[in-house]
C-alpha atoms as a PDB file:
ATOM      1  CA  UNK A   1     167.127  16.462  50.809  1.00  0.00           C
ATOM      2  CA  UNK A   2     166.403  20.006  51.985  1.00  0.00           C
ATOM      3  CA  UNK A   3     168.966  21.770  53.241  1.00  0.00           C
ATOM      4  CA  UNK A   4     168.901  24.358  56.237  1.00  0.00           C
ATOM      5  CA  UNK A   5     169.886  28.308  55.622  1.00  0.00           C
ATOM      6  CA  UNK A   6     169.585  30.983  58.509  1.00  0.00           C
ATOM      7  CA  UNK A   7     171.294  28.954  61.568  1.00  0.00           C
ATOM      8  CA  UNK A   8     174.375  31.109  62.249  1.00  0.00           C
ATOM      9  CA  UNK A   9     172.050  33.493  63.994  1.00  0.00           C
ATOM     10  CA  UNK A  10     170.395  30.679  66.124  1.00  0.00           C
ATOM     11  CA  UNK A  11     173.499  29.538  67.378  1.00  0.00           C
ATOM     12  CA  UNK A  12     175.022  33.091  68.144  1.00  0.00           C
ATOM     13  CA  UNK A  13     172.458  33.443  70.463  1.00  0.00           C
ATOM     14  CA  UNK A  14     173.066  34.774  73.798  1.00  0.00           C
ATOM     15  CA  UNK A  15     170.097  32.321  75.238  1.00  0.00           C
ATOM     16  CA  UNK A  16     171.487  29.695  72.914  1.00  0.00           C
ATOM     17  CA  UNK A  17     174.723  30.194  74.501  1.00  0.00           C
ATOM     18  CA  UNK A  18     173.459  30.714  77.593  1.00  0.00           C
ATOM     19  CA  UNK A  19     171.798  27.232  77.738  1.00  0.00           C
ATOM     20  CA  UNK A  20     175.370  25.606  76.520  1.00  0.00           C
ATOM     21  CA  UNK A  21     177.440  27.125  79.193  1.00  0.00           C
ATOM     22  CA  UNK A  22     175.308  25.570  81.359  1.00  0.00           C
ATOM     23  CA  UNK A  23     174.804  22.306  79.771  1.00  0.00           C
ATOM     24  CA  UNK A  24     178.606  22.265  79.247  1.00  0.00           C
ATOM     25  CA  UNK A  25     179.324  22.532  82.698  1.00  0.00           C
ATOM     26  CA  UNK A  26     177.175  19.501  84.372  1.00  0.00           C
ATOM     27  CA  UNK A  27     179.095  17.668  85.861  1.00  0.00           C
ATOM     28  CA  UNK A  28     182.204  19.826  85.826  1.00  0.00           C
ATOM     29  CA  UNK A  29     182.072  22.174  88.788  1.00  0.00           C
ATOM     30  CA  UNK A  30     184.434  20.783  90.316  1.00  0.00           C
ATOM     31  CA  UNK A  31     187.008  22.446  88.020  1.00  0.00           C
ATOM     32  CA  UNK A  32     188.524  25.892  89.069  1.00  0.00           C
ATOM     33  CA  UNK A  33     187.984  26.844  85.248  1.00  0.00           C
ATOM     34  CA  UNK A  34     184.178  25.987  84.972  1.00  0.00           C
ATOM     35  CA  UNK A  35     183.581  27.660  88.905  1.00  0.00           C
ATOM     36  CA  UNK A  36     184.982  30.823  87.634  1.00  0.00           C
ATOM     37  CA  UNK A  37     183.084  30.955  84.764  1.00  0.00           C
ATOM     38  CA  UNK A  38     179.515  29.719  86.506  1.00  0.00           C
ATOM     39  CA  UNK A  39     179.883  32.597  89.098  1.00  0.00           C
ATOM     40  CA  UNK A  40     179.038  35.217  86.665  1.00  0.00           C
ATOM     41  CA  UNK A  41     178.348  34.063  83.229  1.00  0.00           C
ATOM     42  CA  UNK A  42     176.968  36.949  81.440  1.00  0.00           C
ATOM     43  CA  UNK A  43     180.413  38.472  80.561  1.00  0.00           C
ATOM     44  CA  UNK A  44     181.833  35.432  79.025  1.00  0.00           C
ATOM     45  CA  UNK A  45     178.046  34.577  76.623  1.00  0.00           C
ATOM     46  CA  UNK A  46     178.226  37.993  75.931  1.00  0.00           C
ATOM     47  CA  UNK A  47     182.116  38.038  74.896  1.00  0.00           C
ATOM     48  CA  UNK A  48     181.901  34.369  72.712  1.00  0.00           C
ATOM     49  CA  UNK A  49     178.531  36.074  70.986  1.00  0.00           C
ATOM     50  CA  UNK A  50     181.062  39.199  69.840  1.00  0.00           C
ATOM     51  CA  UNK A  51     183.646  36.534  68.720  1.00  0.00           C
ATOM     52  CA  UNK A  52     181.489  34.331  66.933  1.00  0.00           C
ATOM     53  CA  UNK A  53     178.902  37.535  65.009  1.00  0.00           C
ATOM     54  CA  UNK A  54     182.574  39.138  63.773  1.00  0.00           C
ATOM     55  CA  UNK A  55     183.505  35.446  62.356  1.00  0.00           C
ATOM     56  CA  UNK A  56     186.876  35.891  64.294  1.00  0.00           C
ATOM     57  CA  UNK A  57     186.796  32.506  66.434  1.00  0.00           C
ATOM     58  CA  UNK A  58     189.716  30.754  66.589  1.00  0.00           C
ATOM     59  CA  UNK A  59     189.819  26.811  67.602  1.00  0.00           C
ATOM     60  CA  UNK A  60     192.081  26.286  71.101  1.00  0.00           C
ATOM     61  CA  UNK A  61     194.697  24.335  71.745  1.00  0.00           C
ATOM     62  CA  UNK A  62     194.438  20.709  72.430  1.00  0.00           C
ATOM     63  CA  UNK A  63     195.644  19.453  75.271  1.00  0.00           C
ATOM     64  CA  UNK A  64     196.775  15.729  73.613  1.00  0.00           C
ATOM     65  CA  UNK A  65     196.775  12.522  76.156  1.00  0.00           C
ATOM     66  CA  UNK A  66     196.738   8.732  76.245  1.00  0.00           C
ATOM     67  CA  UNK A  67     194.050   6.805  77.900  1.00  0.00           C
ATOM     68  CA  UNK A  68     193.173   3.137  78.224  1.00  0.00           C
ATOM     69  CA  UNK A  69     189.749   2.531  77.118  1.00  0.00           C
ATOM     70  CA  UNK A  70     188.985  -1.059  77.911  1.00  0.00           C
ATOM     71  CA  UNK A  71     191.308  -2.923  75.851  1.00  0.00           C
ATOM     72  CA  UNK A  72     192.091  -0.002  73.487  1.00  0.00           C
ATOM     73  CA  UNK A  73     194.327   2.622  74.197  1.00  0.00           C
ATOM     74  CA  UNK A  74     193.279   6.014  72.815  1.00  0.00           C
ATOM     75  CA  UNK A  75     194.185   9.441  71.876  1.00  0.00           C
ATOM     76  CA  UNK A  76     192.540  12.274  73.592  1.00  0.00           C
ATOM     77  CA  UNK A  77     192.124  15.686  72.429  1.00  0.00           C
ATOM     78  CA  UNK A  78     190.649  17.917  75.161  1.00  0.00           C
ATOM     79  CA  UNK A  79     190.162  21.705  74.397  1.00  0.00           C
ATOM     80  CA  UNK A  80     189.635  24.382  77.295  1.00  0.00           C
ATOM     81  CA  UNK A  81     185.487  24.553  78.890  1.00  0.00           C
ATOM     82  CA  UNK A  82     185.797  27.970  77.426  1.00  0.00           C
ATOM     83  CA  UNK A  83     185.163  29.146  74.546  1.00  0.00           C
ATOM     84  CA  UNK A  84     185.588  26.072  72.749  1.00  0.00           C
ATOM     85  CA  UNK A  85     183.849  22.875  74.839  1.00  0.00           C
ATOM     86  CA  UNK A  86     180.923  25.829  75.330  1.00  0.00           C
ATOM     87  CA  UNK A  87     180.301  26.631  71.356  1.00  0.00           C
ATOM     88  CA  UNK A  88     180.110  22.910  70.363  1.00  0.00           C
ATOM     89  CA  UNK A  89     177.295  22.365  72.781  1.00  0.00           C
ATOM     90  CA  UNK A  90     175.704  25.392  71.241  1.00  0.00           C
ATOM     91  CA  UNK A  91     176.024  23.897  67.800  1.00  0.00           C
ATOM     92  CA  UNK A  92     174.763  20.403  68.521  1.00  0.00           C
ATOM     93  CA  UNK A  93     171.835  22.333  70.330  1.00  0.00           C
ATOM     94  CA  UNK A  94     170.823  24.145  66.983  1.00  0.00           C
ATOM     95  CA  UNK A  95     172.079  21.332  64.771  1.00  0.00           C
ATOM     96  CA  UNK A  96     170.822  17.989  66.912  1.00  0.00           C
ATOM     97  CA  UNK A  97     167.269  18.338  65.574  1.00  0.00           C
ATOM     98  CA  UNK A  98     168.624  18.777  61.624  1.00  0.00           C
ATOM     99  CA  UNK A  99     171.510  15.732  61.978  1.00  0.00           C
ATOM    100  CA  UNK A 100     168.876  13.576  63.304  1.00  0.00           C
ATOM    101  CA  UNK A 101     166.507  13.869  59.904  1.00  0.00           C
ATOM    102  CA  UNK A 102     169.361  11.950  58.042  1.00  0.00           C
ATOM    103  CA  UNK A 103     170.212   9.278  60.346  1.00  0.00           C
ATOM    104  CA  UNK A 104     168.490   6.024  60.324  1.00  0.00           C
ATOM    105  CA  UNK A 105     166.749   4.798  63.541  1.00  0.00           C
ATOM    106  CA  UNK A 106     169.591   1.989  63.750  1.00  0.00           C
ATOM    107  CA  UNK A 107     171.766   4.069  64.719  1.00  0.00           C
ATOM    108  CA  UNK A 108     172.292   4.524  68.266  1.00  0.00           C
ATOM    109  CA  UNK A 109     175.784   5.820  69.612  1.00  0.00           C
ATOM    110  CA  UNK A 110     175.350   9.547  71.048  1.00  0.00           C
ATOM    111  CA  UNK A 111     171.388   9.446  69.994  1.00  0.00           C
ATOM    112  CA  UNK A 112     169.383  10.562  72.428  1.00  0.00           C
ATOM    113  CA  UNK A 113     167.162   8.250  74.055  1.00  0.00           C
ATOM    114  CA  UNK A 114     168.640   4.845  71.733  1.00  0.00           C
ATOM    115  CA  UNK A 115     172.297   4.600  72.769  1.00  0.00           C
ATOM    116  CA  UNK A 116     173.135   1.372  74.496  1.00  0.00           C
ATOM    117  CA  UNK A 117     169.402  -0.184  75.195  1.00  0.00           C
ATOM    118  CA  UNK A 118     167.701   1.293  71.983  1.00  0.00           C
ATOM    119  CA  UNK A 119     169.743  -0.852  70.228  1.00  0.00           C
ATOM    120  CA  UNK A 120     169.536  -3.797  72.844  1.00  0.00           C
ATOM    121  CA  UNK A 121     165.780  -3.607  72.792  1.00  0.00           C
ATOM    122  CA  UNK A 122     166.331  -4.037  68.425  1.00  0.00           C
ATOM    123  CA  UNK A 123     168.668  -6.177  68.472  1.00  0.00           C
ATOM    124  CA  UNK A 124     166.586  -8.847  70.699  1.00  0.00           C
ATOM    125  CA  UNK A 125     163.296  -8.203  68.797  1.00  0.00           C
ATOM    126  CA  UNK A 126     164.006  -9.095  65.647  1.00  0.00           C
ATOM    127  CA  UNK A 127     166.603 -12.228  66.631  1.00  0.00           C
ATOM    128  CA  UNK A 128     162.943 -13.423  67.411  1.00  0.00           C
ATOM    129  CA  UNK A 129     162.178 -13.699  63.377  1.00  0.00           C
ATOM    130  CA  UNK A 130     163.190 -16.347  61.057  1.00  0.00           C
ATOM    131  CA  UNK A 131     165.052 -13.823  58.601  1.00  0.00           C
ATOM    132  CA  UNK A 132     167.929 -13.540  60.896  1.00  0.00           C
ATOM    133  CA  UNK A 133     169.894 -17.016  61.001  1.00  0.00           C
ATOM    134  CA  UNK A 134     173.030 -15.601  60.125  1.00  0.00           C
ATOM    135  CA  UNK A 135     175.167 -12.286  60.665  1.00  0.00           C
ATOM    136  CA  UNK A 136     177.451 -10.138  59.087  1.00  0.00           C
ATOM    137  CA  UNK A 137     179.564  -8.532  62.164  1.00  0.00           C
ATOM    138  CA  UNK A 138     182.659  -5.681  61.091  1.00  0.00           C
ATOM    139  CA  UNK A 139     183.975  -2.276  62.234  1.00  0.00           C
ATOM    140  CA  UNK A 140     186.125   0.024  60.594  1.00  0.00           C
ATOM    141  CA  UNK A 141     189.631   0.253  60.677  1.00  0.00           C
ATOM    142  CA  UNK A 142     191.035   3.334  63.143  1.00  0.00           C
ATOM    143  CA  UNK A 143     187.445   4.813  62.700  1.00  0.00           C
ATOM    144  CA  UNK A 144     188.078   8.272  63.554  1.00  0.00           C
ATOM    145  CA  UNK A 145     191.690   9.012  62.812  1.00  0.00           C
ATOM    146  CA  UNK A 146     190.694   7.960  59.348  1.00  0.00           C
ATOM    147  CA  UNK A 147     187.653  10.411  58.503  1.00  0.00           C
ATOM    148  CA  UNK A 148     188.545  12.313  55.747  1.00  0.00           C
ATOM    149  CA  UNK A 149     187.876  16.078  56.577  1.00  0.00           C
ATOM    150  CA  UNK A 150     187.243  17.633  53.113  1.00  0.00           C
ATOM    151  CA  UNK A 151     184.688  14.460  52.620  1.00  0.00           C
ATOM    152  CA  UNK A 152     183.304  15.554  56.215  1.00  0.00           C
ATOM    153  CA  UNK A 153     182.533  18.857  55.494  1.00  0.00           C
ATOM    154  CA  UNK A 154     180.898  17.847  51.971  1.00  0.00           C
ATOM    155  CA  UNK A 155     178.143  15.743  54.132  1.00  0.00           C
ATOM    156  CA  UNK A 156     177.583  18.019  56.578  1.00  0.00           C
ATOM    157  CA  UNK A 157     177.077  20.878  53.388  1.00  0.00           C
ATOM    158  CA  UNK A 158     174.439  18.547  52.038  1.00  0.00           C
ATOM    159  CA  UNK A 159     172.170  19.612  55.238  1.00  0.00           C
ATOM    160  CA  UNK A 160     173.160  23.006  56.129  1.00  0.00           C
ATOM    161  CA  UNK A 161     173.222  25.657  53.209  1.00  0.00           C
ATOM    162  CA  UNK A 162     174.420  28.660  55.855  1.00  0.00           C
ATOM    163  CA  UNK A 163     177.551  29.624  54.849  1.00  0.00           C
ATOM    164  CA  UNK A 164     178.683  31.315  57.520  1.00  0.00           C
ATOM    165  CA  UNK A 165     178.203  28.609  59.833  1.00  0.00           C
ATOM    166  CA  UNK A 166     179.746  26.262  57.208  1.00  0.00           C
ATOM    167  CA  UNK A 167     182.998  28.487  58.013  1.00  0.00           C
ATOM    168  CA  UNK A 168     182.504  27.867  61.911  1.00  0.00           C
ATOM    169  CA  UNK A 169     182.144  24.295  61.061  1.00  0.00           C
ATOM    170  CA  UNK A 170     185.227  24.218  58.740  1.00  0.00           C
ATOM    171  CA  UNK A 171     187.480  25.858  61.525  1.00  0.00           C
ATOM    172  CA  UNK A 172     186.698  23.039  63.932  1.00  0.00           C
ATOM    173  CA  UNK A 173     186.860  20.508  61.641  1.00  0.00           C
ATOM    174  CA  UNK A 174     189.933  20.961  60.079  1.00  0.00           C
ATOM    175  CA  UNK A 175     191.623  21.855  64.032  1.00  0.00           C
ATOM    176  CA  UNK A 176     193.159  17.923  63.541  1.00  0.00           C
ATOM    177  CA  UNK A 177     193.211  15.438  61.118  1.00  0.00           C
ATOM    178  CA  UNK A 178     190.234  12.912  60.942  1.00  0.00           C
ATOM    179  CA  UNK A 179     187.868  13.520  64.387  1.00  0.00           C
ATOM    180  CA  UNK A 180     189.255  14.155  67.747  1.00  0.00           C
ATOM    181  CA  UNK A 181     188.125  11.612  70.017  1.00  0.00           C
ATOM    182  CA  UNK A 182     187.150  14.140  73.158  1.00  0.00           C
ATOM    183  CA  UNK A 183     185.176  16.684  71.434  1.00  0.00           C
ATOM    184  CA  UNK A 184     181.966  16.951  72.558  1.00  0.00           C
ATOM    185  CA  UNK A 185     180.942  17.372  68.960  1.00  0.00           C
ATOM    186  CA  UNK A 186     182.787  14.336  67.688  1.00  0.00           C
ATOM    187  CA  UNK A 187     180.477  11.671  67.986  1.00  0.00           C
ATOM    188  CA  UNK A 188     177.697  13.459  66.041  1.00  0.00           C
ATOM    189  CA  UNK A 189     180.597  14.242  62.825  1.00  0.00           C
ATOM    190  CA  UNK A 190     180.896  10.308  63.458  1.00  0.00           C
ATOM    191  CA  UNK A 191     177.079   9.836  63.347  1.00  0.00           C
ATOM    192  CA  UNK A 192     176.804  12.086  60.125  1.00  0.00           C
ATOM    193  CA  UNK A 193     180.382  10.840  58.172  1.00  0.00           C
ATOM    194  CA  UNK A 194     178.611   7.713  58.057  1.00  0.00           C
ATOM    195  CA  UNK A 195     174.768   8.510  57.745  1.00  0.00           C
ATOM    196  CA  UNK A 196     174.328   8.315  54.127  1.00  0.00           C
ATOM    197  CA  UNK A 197     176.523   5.070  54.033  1.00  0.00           C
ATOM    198  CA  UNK A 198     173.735   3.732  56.689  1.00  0.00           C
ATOM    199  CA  UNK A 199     171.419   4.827  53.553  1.00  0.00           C
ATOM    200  CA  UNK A 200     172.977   2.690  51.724  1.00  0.00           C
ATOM    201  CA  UNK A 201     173.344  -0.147  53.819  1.00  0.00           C
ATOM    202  CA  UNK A 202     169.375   0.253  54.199  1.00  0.00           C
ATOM    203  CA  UNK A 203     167.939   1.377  50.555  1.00  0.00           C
ATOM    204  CA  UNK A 204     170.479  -0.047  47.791  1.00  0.00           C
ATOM    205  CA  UNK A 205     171.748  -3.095  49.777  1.00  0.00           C
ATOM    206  CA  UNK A 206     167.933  -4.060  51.249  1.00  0.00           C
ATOM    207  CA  UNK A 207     169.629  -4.703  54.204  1.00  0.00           C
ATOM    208  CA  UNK A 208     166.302  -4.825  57.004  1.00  0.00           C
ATOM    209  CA  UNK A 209     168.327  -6.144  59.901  1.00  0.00           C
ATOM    210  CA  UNK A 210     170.971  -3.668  59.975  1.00  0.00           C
ATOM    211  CA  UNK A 211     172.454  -1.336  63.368  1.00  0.00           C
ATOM    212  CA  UNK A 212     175.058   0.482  64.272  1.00  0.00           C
ATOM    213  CA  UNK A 213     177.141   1.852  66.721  1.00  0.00           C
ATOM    214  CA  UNK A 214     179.715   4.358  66.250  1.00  0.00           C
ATOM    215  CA  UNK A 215     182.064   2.494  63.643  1.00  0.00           C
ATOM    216  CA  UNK A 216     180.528  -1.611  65.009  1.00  0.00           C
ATOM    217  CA  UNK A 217     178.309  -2.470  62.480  1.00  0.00           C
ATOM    218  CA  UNK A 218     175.724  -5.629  62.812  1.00  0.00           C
ATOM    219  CA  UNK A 219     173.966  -7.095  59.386  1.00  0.00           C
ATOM    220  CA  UNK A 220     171.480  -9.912  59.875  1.00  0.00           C
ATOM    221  CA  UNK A 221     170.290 -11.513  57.041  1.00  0.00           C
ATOM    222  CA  UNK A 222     168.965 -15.837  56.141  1.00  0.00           C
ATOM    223  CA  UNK A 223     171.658 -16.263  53.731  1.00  0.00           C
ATOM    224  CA  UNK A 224     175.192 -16.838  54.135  1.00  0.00           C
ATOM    225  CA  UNK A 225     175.934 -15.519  50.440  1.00  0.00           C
ATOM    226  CA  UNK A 226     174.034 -12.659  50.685  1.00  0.00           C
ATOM    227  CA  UNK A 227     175.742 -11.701  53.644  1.00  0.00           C
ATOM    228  CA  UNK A 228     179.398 -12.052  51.398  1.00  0.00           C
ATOM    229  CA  UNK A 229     177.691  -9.875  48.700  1.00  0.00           C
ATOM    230  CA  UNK A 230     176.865  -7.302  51.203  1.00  0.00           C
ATOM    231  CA  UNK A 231     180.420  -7.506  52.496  1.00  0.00           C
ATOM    232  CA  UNK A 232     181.939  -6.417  49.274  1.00  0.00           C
ATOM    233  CA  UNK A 233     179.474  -4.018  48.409  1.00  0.00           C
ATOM    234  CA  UNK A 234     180.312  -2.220  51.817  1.00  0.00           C
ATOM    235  CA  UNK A 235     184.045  -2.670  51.252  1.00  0.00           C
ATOM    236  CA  UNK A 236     183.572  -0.985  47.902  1.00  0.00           C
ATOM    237  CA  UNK A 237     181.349   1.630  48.982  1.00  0.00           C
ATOM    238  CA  UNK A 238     183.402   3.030  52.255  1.00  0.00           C
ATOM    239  CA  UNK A 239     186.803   2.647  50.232  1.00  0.00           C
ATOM    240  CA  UNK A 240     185.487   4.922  46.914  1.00  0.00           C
ATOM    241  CA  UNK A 241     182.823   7.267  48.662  1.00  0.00           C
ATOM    242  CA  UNK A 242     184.518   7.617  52.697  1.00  0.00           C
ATOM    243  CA  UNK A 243     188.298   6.601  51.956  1.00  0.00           C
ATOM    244  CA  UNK A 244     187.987   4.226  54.774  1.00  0.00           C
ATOM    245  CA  UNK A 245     188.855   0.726  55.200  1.00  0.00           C
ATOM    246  CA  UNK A 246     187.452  -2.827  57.030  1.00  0.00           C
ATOM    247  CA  UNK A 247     189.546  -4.053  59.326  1.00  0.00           C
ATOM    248  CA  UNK A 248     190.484  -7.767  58.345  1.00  0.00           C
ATOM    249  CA  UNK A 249     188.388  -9.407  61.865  1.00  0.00           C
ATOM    250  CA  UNK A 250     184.901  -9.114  60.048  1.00  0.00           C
ATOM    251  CA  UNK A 251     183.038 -12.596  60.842  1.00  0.00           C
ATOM    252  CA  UNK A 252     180.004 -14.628  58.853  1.00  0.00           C
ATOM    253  CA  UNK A 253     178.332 -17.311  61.146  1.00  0.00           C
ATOM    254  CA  UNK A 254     175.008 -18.442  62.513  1.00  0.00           C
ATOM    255  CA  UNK A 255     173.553 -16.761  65.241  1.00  0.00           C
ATOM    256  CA  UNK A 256     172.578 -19.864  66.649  1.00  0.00           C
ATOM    257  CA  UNK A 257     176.119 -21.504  67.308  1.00  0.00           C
ATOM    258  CA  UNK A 258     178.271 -18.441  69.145  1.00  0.00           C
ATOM    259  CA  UNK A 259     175.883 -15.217  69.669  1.00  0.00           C
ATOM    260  CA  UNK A 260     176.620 -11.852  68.727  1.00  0.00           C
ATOM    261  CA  UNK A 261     178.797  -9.534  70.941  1.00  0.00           C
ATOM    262  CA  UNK A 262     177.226  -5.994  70.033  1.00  0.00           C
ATOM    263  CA  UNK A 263     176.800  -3.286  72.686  1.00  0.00           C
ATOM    264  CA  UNK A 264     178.285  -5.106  76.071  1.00  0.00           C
ATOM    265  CA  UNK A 265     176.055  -8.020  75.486  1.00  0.00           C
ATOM    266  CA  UNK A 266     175.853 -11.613  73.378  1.00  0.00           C
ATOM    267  CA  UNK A 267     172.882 -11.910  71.817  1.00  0.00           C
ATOM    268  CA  UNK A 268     171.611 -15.146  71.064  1.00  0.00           C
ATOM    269  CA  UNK A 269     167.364 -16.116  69.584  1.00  0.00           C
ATOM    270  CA  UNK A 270     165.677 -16.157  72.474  1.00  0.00           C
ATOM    271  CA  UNK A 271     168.046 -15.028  75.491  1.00  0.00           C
ATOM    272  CA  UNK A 272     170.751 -12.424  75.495  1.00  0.00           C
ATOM    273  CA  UNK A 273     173.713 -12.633  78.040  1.00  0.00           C
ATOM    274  CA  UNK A 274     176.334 -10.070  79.645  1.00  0.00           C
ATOM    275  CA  UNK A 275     179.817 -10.000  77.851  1.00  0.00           C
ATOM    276  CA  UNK A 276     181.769 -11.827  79.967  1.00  0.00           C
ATOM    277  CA  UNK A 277     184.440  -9.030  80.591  1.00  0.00           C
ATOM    278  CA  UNK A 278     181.827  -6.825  81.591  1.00  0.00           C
ATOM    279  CA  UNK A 279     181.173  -9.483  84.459  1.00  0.00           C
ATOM    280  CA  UNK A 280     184.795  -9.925  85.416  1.00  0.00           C
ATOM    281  CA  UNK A 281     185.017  -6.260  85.721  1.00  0.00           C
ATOM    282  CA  UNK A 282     181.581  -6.147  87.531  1.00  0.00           C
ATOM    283  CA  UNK A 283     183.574  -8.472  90.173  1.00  0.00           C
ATOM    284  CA  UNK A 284     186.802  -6.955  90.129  1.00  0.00           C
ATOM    285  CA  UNK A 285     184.411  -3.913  91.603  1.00  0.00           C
ATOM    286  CA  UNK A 286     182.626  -5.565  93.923  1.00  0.00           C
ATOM    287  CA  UNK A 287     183.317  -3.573  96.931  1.00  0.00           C
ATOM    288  CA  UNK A 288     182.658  -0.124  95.149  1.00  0.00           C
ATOM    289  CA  UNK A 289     178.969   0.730  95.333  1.00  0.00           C
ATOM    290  CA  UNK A 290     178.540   3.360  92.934  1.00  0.00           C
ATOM    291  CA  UNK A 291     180.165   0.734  90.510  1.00  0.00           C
ATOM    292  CA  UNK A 292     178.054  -2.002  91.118  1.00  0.00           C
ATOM    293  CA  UNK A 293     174.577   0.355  90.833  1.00  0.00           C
ATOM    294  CA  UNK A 294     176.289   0.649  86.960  1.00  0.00           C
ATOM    295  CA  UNK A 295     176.647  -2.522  86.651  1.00  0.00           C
ATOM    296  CA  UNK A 296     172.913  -3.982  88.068  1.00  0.00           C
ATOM    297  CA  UNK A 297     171.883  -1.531  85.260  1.00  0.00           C
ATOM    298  CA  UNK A 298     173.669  -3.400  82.758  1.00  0.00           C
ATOM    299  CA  UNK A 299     172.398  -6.914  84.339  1.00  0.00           C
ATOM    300  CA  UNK A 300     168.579  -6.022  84.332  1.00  0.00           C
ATOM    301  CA  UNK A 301     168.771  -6.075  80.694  1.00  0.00           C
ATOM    302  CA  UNK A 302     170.409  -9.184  80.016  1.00  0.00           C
ATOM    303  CA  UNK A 303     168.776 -13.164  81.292  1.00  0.00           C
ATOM    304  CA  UNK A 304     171.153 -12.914  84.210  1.00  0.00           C
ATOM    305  CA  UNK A 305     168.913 -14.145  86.837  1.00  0.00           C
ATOM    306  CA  UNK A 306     171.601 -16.036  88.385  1.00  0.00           C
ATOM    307  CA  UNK A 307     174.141 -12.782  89.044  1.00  0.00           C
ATOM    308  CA  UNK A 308     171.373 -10.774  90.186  1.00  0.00           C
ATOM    309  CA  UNK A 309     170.714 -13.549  92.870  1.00  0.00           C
ATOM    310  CA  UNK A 310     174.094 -13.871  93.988  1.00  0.00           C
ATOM    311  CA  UNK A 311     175.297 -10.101  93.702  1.00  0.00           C
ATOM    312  CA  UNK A 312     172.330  -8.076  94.179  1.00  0.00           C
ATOM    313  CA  UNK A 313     170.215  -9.829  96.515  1.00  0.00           C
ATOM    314  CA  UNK A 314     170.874  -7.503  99.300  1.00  0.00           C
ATOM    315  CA  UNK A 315     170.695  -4.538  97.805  1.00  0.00           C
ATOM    316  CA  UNK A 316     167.249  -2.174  98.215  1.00  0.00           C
ATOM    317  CA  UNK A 317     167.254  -1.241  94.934  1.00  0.00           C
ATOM    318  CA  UNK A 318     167.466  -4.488  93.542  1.00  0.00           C
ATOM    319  CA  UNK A 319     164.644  -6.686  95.507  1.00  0.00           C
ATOM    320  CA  UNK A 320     161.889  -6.590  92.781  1.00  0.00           C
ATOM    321  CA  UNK A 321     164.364  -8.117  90.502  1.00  0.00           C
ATOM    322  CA  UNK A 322     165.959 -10.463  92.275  1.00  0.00           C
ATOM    323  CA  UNK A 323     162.817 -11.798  94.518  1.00  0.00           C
END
């Protein structure tokens, strides 16, 4: 695979920088930080463009926090808006296009236009076919805490021969061990520590019914012993290539008899339904508007007819559904 020279410049940029300010900031102007900053820009591009052409940048300081996400409680790195939030939204702008040459189109976490219902709208096709009777459903132990970063920074090498920005790369990278969840940038080193694995999964395994997203991996298959081989062959491969692990929950069973819970849904042939937390949430909320528009769009995707009836039958937005 061909690999990319002459990018330091592109992201260096003023306009390039510029653009990520402003992208950075959506969202954010609430903050006294990013207000500053927005009032007159030009000063600060200009400033993080002398920084970054004299290869002197520095990574911040992380501000480290707890948070409960859903039943998971997580570690949180933030850095400050500026410099350091700013430059990795000028790096995926320059490097988005490249990354996305390597991954697979089952991949969907953090890729634009697929997230969420790119792989919902997959997932329910091919349940349709008669290849698919059984499935192969495991994630990876402490995902990102566990990515090695020497191994990171080899796989991101293979597409970008600049060495310079290599160097940039290298200083963020190796700012904590394995990747911070918080970074703006983090998800794509996710997308990319595990792209050629996805390869793998695809090409030397002849996996066809195969997604992922972030570390939750789905393999669909007609075979109940196939699906074992591939299970040991993906145990092998992420322990000897990635230094990462399965965790011990992975489960083998027909589609038919319990559904798949992938992506905030339970996919069955033929129908797919909300997960059922998502719906106790939904109605733990059920006074908050602006929660419940979230929700509808997570409803309007799923064979929830009778929900949308009793929950969304007064709403404007929602007649043409629920009619």
């Amino acid at each position: 695979m061909k690999r990319v020279n002459n990018l330091f410049e592109k992201v260096i940029d003023t306009e390039n920088l510029s653009l990520a300010l402003h992208n950075a900031a959506k969202g954010k102007y609430h903050y006294r930080e990013v207000k500053n900053i927005i009032k007159n820009p030009l000063p600060y591009i200009y400033a993080l463009h002398e920084v970054l052409a004299a290869e002197s940048f520095k990574n911040g300081k992380y501000h480290i926090f707890k948070r409960q996400m859903g039943k998971k409680e997580r570690v949180i790195y933030r850095l400050p808006f500026y410099p350091d939030r700013v430059l990795h939204h000028a790096l995926v702008q320059v490097l988005e296009p490249i990354w996305m040459q390597v991954l697979i189109h089952q991949t969907y976490s953090t890729i634009p236009k697929r997230g969420v219902h790119g792989g919902l709208k997959h997932l329910k096709r091919d349940l349709l076919k008669c290849e698919t009777t059984y499935c192969l459903k495991l994630d990876i132990e402490k995902f990102y805490p566990s990515v090695n970063n020497a191994i990171l920074l080899d796989i991101l090498s293979r597409k970008i021969k600049d060495k310079r920005l290599m160097e940039l790369l290298t200083v963020i990278v190796n700012s904590a061990e394995g990747i911070p969840i918080g970074n703006y940038i983090s998800q794509w080193f996710g997308n990319m520590y595990l792209a050629y694995f996805d390869h793998y999964v695809k090409e030397n395994l002849k996996c066809r019914y195969y997604y992922r997203y972030c570390d939750d991996l789905v393999l669909l298959s007609d075979s109940k012993e196939t699906l074992f081989m591939w299970l040991e062959s993906i145990r092998t491969y992420l322990k000897n290539e990635l230094k990462l692990s399965l965790k011990d929950n992975y489960q083998i069973f027909p589609v038919s008899a319990r559904g798949i819970d992938f992506l905030g849904y339970r996919f069955f042939k033929g129908y797919t339904l909300v997960r059922k937390s998502i719906v106790k949430q939904m109605k733990n909320r059920i006074n908050s508007e602006k929660s419940m528009s979230s929700y509808y769009g997570w409803l309007i995707h799923a064979d929830s007819y009778r929900l949308l009836k009793k929950y969304f039958s007064d709403k404007p937005y929602a007649q043409r559904f629920v009619a």
